[in-house]
N, C-alpha and C. Protein backbone atom coordinates (compact mmCIF):
# COMPACT_ATOMS: atom_id res chain seq x y z
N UNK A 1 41.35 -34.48 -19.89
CA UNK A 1 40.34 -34.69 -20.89
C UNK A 1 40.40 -33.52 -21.88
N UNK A 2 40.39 -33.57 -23.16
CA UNK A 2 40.29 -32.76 -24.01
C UNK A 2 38.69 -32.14 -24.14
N UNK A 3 38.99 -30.85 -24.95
CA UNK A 3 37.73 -30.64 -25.29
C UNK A 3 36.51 -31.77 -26.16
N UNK A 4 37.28 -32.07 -27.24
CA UNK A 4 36.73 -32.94 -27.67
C UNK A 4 36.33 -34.11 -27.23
N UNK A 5 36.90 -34.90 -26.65
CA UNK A 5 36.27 -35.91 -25.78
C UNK A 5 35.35 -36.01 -24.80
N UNK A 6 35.03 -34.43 -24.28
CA UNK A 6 34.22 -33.99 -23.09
C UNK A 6 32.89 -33.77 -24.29
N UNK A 7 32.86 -32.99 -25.36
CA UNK A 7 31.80 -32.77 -26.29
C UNK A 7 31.59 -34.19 -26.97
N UNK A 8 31.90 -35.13 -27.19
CA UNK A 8 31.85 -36.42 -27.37
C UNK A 8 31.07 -37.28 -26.71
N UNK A 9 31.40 -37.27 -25.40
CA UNK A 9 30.87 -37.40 -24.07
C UNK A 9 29.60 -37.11 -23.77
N UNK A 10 29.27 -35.97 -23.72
CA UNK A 10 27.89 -34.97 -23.81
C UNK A 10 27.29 -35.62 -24.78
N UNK A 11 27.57 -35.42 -26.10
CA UNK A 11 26.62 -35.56 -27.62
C UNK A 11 26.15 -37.00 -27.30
N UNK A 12 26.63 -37.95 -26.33
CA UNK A 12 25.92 -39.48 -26.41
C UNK A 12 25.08 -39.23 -25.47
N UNK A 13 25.01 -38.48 -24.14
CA UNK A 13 24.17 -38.70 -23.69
C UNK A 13 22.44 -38.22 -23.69
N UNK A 14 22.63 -37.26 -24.97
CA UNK A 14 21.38 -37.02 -25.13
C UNK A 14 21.89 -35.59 -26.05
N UNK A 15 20.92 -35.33 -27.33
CA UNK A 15 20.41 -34.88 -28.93
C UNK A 15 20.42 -33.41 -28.27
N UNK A 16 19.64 -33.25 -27.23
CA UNK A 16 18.96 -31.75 -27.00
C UNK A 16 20.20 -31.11 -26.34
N UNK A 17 20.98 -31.40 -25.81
CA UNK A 17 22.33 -30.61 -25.51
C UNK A 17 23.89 -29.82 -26.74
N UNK A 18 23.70 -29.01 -26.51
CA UNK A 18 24.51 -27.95 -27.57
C UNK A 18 25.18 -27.49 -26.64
N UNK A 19 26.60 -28.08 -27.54
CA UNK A 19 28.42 -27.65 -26.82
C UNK A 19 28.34 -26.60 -27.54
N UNK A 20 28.91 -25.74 -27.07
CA UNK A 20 30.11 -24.55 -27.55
C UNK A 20 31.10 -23.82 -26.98
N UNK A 21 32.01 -23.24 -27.76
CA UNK A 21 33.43 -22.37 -26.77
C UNK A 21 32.61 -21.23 -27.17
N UNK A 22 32.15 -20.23 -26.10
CA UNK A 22 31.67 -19.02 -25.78
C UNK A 22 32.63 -18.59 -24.86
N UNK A 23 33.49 -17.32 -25.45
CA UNK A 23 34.27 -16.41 -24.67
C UNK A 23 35.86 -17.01 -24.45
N UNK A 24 35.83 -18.08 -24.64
CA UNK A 24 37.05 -19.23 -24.10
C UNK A 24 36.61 -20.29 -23.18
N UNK A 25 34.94 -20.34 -22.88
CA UNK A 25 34.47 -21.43 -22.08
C UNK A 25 33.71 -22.14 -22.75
N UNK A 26 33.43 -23.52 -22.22
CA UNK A 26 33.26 -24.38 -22.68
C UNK A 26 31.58 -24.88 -22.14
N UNK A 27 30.81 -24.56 -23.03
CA UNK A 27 29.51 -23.76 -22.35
C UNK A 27 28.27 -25.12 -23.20
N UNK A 28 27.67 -25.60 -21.98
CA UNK A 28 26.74 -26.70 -22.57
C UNK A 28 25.33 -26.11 -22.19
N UNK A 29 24.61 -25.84 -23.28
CA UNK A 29 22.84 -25.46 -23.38
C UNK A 29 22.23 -26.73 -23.53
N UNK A 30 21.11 -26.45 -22.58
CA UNK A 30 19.98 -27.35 -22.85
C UNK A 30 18.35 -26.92 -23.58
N UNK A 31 18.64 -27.27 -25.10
CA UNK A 31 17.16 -26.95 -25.34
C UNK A 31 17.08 -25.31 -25.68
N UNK A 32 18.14 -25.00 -26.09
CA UNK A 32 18.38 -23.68 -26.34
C UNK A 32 18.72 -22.82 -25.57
N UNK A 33 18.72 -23.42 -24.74
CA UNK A 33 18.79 -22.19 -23.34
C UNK A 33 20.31 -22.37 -22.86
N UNK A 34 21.10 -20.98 -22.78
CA UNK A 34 22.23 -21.30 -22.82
C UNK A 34 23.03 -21.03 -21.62
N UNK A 35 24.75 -21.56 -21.52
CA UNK A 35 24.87 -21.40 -20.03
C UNK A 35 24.20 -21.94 -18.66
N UNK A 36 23.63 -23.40 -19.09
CA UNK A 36 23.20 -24.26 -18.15
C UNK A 36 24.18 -24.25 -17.57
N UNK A 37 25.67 -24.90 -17.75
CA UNK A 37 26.79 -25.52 -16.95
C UNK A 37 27.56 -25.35 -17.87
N UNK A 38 28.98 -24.38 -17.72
CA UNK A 38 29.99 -24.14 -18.47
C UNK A 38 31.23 -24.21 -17.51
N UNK A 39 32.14 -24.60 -17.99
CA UNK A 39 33.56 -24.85 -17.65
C UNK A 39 34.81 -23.24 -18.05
N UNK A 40 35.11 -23.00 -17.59
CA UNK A 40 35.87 -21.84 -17.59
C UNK A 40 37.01 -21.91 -18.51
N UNK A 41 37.23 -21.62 -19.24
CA UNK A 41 38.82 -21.65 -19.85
C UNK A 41 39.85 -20.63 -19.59
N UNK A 42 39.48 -20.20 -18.51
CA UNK A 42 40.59 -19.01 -17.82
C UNK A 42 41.04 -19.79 -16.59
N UNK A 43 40.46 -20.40 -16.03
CA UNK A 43 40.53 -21.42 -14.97
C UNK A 43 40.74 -23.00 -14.30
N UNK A 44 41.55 -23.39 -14.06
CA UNK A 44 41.86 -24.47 -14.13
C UNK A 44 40.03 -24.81 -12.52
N UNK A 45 39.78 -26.03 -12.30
CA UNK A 45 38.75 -26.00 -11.83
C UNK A 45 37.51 -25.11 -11.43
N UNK A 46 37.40 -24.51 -12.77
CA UNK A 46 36.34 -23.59 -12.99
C UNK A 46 35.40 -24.37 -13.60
N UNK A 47 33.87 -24.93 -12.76
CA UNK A 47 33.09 -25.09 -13.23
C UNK A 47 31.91 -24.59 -12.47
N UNK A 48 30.75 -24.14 -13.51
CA UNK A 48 29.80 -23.32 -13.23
C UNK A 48 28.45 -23.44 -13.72
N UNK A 49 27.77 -23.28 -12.86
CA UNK A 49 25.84 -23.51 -13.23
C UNK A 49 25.29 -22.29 -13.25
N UNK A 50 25.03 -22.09 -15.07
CA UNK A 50 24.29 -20.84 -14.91
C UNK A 50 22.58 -20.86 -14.06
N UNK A 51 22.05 -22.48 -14.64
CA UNK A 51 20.95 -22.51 -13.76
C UNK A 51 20.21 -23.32 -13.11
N UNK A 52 20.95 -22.97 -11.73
CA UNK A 52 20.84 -24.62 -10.54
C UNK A 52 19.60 -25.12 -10.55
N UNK A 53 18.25 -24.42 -10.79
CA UNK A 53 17.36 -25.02 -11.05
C UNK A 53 16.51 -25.73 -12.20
N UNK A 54 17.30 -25.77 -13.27
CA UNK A 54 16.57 -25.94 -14.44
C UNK A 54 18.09 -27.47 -14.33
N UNK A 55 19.35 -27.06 -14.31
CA UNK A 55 20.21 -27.82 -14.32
C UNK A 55 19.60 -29.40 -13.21
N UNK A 56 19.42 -29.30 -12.39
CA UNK A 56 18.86 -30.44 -11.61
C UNK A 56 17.79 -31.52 -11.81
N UNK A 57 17.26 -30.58 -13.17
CA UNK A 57 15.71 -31.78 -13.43
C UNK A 57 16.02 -31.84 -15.19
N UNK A 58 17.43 -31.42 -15.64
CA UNK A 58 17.45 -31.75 -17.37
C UNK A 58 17.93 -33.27 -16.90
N UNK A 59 17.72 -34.27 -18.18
CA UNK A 59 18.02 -35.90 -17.91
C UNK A 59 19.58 -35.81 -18.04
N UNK A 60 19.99 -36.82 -17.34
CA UNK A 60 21.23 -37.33 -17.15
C UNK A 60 22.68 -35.97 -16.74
N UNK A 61 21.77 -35.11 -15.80
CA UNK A 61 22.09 -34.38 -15.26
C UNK A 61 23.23 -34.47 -14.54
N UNK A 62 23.50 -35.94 -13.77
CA UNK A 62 24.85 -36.13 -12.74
C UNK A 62 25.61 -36.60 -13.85
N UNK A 63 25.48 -37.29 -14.91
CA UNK A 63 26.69 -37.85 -15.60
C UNK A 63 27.37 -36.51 -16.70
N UNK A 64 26.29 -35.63 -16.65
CA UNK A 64 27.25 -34.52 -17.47
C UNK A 64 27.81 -34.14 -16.60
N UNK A 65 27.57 -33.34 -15.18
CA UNK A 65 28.21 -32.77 -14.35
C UNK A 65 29.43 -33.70 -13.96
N UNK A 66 29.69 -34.69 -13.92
CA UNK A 66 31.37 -35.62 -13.93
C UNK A 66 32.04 -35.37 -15.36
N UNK A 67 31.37 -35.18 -16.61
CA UNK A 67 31.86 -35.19 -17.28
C UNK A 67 32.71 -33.97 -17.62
N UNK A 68 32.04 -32.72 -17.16
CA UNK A 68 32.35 -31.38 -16.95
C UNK A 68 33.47 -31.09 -15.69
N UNK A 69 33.76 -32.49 -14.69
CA UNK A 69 34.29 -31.64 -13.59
C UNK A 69 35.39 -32.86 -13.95
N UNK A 70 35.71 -33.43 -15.07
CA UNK A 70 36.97 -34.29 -15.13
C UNK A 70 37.24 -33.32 -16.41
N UNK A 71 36.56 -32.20 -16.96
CA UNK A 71 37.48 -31.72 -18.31
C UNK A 71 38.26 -30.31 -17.30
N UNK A 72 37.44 -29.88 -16.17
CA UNK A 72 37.69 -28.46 -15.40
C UNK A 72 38.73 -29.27 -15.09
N UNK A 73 39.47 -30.44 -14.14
CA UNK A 73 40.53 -30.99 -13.61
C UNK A 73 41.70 -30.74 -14.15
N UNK A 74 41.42 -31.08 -15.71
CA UNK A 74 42.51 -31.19 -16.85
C UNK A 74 43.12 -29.61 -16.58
N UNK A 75 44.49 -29.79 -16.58
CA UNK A 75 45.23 -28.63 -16.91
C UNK A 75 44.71 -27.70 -18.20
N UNK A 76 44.75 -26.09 -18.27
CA UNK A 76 44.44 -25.66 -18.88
C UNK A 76 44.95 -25.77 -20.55
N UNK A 77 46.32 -26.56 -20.37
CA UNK A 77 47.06 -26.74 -21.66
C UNK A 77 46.88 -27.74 -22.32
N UNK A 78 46.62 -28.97 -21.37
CA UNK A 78 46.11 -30.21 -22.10
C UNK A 78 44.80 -30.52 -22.49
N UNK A 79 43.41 -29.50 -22.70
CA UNK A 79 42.82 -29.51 -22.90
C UNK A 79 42.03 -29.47 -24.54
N UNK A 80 43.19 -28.46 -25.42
CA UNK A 80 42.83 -28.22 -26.83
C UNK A 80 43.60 -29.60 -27.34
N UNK A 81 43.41 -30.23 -28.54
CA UNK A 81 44.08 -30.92 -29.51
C UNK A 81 45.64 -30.22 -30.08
N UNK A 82 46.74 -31.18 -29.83
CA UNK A 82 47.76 -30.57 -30.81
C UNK A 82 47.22 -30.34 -32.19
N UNK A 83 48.22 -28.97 -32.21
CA UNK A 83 47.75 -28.98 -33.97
C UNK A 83 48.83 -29.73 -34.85
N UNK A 84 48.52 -30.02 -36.00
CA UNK A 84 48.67 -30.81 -37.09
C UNK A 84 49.11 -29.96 -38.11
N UNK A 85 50.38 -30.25 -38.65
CA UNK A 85 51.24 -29.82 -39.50
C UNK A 85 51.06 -30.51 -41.12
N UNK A 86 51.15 -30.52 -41.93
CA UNK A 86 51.53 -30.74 -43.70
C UNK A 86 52.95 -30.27 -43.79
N UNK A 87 54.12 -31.25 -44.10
CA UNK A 87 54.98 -31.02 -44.23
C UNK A 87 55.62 -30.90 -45.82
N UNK A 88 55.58 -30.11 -46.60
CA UNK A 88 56.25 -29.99 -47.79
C UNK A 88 57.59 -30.41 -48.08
N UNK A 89 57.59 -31.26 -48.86
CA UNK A 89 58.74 -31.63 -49.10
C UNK A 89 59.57 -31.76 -50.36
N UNK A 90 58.76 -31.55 -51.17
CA UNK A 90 58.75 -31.17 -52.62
C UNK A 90 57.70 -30.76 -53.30
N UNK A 91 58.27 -29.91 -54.72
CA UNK A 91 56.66 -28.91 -55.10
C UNK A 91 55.93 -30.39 -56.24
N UNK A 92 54.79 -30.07 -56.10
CA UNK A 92 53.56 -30.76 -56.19
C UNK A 92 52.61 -31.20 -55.71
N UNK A 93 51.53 -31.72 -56.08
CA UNK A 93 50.55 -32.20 -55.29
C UNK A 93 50.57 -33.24 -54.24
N UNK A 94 51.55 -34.07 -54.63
CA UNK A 94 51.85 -35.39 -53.61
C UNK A 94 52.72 -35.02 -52.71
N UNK A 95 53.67 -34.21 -52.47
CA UNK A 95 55.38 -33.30 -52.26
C UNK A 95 54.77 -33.36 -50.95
N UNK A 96 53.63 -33.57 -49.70
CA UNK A 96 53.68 -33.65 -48.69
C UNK A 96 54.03 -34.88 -47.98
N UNK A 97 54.46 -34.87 -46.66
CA UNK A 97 55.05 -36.01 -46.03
C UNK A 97 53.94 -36.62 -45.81
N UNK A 98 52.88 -36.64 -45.08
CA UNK A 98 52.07 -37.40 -44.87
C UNK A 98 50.87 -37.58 -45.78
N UNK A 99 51.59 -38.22 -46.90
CA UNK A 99 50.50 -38.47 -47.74
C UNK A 99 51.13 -39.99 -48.36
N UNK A 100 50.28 -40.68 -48.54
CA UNK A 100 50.70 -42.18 -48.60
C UNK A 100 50.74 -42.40 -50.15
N UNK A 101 51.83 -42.74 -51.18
CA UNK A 101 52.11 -42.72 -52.81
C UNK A 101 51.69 -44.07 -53.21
């Protein structure tokens, strides 16, 4: 699972949850409060509850925690998006390859 698809994931199941990469982890707040449940990016099945008790009674609590422990599964490499190239191919504005004339 990519990052993006895991923050994808999250953002449907509910407004009050805020993704972010903090440090190289992949760190979901509830309600401002941050470091509820973050995923490690140093670690391949690194996942972690900053707070087991607040984490157990936010809504839809078990379906983030699958969603978090199928992105920790993912190899640490297949996790970011390839990046995306512009290929020049002649000078001008159109002169890139992927641009449709």
């Amino acid at each position: 699972m990519k990052y993006s698809e895991a923050k994808k994931a999250i953002e449907a199941l509910s407004s009050k949850y805020d993704i972010s990469m903090r440090g190289g982890d992949f760190d979901v707040a509830y309600n401002g409060r941050t470091h509820v449940i973050y995923v490690s990016g140093d670690y391949e099945y690194g996942i972690y509850v900053g707070y087991p008790e607040m984490f157990s009674v936010i809504p839809s609590s078990n379906k983030l925690y699958m969603i978090l422990a199928e992105l920790a599964m993912t190899p640490l490499d297949e996790r970011e998006e390839g990046k995306k190239y512009y290929v020049k191919i002649f000078d001008g504005g159109l002169g890139y390859l992927n641009i449709d004339i």
